[in-house]
Protein backbone atom coordinates (compact mmCIF):
# COMPACT_ATOMS: atom_id res chain seq x y z
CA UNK A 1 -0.52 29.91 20.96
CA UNK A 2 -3.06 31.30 22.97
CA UNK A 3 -3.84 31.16 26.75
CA UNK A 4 -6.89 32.45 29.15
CA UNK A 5 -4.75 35.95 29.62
CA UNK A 6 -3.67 36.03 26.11
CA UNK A 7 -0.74 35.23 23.90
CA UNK A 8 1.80 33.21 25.15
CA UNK A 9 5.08 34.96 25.04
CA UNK A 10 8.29 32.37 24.71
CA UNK A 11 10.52 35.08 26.08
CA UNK A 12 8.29 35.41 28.97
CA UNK A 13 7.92 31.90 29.58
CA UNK A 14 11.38 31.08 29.38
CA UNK A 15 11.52 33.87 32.88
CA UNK A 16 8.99 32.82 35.00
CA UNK A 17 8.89 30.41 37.55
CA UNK A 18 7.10 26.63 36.92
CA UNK A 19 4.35 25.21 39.22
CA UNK A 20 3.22 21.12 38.35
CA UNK A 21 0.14 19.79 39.88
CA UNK A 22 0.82 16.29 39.61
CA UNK A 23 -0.42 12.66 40.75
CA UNK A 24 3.37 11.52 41.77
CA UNK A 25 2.27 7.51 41.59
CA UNK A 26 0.36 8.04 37.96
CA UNK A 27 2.47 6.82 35.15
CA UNK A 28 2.04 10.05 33.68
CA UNK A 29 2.96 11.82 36.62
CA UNK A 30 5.96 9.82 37.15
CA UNK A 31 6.79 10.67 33.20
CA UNK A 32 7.52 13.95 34.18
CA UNK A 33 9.01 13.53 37.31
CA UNK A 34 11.79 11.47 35.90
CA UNK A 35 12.10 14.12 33.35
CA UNK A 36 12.39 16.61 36.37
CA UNK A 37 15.18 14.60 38.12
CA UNK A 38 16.74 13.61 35.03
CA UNK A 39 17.61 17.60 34.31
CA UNK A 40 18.30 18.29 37.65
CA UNK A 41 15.10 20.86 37.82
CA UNK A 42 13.82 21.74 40.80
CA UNK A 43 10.09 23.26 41.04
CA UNK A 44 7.47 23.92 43.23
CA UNK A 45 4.95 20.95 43.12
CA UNK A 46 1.24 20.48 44.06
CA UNK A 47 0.34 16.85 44.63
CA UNK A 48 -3.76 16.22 43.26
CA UNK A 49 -4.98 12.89 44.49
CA UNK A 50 -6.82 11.36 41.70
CA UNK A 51 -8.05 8.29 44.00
CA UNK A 52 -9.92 10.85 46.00
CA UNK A 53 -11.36 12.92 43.15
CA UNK A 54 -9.42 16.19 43.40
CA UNK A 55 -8.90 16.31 40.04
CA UNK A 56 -12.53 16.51 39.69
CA UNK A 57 -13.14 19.75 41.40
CA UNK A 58 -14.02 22.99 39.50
CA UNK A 59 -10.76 24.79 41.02
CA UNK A 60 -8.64 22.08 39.17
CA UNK A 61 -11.05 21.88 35.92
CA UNK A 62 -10.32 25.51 35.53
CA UNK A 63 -6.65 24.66 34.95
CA UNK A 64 -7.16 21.55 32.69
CA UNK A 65 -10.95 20.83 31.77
CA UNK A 66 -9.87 17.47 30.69
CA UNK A 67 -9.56 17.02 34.41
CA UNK A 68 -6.10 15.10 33.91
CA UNK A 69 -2.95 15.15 35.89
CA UNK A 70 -0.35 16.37 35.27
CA UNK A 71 -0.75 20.05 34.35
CA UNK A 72 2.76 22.90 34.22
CA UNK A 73 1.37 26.37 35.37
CA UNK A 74 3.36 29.53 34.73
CA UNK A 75 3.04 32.59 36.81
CA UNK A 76 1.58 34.26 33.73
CA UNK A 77 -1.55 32.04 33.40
CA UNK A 78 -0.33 29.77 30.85
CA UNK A 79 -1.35 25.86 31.52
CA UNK A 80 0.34 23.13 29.79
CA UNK A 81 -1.10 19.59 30.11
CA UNK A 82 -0.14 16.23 28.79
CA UNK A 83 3.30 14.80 30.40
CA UNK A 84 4.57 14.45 26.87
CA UNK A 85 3.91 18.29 25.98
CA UNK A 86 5.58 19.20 29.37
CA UNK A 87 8.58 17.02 29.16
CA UNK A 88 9.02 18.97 25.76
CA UNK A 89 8.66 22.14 26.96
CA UNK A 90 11.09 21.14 29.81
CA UNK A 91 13.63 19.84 27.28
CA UNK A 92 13.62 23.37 25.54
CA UNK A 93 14.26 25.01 29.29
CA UNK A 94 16.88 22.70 29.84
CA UNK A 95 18.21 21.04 26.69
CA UNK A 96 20.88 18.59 28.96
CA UNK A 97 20.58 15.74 28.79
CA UNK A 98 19.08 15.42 25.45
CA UNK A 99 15.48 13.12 25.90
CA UNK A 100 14.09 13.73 22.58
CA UNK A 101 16.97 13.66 20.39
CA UNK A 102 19.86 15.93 18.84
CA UNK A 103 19.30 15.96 14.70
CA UNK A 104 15.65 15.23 12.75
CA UNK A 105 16.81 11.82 12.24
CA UNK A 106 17.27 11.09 16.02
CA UNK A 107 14.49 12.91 16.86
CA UNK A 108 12.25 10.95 14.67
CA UNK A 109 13.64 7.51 15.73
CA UNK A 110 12.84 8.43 19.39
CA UNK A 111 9.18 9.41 18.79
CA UNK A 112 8.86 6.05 17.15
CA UNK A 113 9.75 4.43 20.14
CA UNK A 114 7.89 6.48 22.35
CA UNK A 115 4.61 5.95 20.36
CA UNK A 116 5.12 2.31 20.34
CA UNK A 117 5.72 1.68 23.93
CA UNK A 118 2.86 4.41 24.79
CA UNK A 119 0.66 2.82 22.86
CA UNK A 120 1.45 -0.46 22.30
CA UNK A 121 2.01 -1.20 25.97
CA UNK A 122 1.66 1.98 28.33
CA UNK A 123 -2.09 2.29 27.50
CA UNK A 124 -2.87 -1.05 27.93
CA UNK A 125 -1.23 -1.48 30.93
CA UNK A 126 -3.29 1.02 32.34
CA UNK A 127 -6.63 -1.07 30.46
CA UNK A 128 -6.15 -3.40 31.67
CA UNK A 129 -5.62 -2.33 35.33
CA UNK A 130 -8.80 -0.38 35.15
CA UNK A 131 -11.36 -2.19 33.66
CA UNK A 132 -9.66 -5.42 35.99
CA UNK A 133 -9.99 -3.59 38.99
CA UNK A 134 -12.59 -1.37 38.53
CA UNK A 135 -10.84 1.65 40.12
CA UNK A 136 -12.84 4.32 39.00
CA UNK A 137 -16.07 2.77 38.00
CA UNK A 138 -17.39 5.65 40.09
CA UNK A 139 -16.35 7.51 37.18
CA UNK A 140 -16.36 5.72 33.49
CA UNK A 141 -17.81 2.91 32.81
CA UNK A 142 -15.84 -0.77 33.57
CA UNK A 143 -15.59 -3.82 31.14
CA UNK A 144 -13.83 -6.66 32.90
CA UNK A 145 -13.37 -8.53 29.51
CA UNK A 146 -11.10 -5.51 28.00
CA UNK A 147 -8.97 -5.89 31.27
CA UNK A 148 -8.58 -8.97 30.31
CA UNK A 149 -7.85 -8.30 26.55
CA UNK A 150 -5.73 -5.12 26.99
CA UNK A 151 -3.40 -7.46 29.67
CA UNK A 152 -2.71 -9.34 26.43
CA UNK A 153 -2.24 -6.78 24.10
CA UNK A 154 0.32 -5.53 26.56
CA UNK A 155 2.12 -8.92 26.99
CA UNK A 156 2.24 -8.86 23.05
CA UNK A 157 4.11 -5.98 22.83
CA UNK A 158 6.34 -6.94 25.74
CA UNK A 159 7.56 -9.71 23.16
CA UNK A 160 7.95 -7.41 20.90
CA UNK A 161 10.21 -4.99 23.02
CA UNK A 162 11.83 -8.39 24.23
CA UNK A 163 13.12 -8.91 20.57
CA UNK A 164 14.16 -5.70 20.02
CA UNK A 165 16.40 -5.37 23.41
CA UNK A 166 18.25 -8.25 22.60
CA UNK A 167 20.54 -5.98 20.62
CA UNK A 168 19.97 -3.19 21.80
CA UNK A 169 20.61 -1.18 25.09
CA UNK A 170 17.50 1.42 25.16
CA UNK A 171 14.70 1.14 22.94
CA UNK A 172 16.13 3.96 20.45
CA UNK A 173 19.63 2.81 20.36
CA UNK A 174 22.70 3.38 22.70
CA UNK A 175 20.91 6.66 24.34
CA UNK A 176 18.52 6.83 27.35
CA UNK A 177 15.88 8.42 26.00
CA UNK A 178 12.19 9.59 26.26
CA UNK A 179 11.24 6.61 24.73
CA UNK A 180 13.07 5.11 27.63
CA UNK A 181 10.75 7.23 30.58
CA UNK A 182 7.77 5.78 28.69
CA UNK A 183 8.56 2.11 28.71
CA UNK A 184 10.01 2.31 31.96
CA UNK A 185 7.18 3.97 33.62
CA UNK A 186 4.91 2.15 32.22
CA UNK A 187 6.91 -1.25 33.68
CA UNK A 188 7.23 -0.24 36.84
CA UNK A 189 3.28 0.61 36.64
CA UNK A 190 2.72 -2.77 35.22
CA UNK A 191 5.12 -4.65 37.78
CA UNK A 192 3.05 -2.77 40.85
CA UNK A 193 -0.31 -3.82 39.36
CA UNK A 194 0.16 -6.93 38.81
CA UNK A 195 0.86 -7.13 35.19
CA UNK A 196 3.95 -9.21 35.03
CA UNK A 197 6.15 -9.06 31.49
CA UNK A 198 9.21 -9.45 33.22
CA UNK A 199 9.73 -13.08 32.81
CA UNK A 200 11.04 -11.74 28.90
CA UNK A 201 14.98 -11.94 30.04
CA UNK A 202 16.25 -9.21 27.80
CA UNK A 203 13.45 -6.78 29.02
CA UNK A 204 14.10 -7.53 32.32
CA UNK A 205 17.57 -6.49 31.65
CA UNK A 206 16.54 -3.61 30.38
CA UNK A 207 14.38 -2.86 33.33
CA UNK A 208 17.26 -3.04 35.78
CA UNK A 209 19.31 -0.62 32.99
CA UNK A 210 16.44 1.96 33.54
CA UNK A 211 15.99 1.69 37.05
CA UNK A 212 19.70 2.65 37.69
CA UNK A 213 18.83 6.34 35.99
CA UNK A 214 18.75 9.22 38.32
CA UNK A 215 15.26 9.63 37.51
CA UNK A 216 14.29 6.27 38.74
CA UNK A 217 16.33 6.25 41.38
CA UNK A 218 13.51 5.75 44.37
CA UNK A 219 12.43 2.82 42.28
CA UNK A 220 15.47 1.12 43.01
CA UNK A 221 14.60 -1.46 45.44
């Protein structure tokens, strides 16, 4: 794996100290955090308000060029982007608790989960708040029928989710998992936009389950 300074060194990594340039109210951002207080990690942070366009500027480009929060700097140069990447890379720091699984078969069962409640409902969530509101229409273009259609999609996979909880106490079995700071990200996003799935009983269960974790502990009221 290469970097703007060169290789990246796992040794060296593992040594030097983190920076995160993050969007704290962003699903995404939030991903992390939660992963942050989960572990118990502590590191210095750099808040980049995406309402005002700061992740727009050619100072923050030239860490991501995808122009997307969040984004893990190392004192060496090396950028990692993508919440899921740096919850990963976290996990490796700090294996305790265990977020993405012990053994293949775990680990596989999680990433299931995690695709299906990132795709399945996180992005639409997000759709459908977008195109609805019209947020950023100073920056992409805005189609107030997708809103509509993506809010939809997302209750549809709220059923689903609805079914599955009612035997089950986190989406990939008896274990809080990453799967778990997906879903419940992406609910407490939906529940502060307006997108309301929690009328499904069993998710709303669930809800309360996740919002009693250390790492959504602020989101407790």
């Amino acid at each position: 794996m290469s970097t703007r300074n060169g290789t990246f060194n796992t040794t060296q990594a593992r040594s030097v100290k983190l920076h995160l340039y993050t969007y704290s109210p962003s699903p995404n951002g939030k991903r992390v955090g939660v992963v942050l207080k989960e572990k118990g990690i502590e590191i210095a942070t750099t808040e980049v308000d995406i309402l005002a366009g700061e992740n727009l500027t050619d100072e923050y480009r030239a860490k991501n060029p995808m122009s997307r929060v969040p984004v893990l700097e190392l004192d060496n140069g090396f950028m990692l982007a993508e919440s899921i990447a740096i919850s990963r890379y976290l996990e490796g720091l700090h294996p305790e608790p265990r977020l993405f699984g012990a053994g293949f078969e775990e680990q596989a069962v999680i990433e299931m989960w995690n695709r299906r409640a990132e795709i399945n409902f996180f992005l639409n969530a997000a759709a459908a708040f977008r195109h609805s509101t019209g947020i950023f229409q100073d920056r992409e273009s805005v189609c107030p029928e997708w809103g509509e259609i993506a809010a939809e999609l997302a209750r549809t996979a709220a059923e689903a989710f609805e079914a599955h909880l009612a035997e089950n106490e986190f989406l990939a079995g008896d274990r809080f998992s990453i799967a778990d700071v997906t879903l419940g990200c992406a609910l407490t996003f939906a529940r502060n936009t307006g997108l309301d799935v929690l009328d499904n009983p069993n998710l709303a269960a669930y809800f309360a389950r996740v919002r009693a974790r250390p790492g959504f502990a602020k989101d407790a009221s």
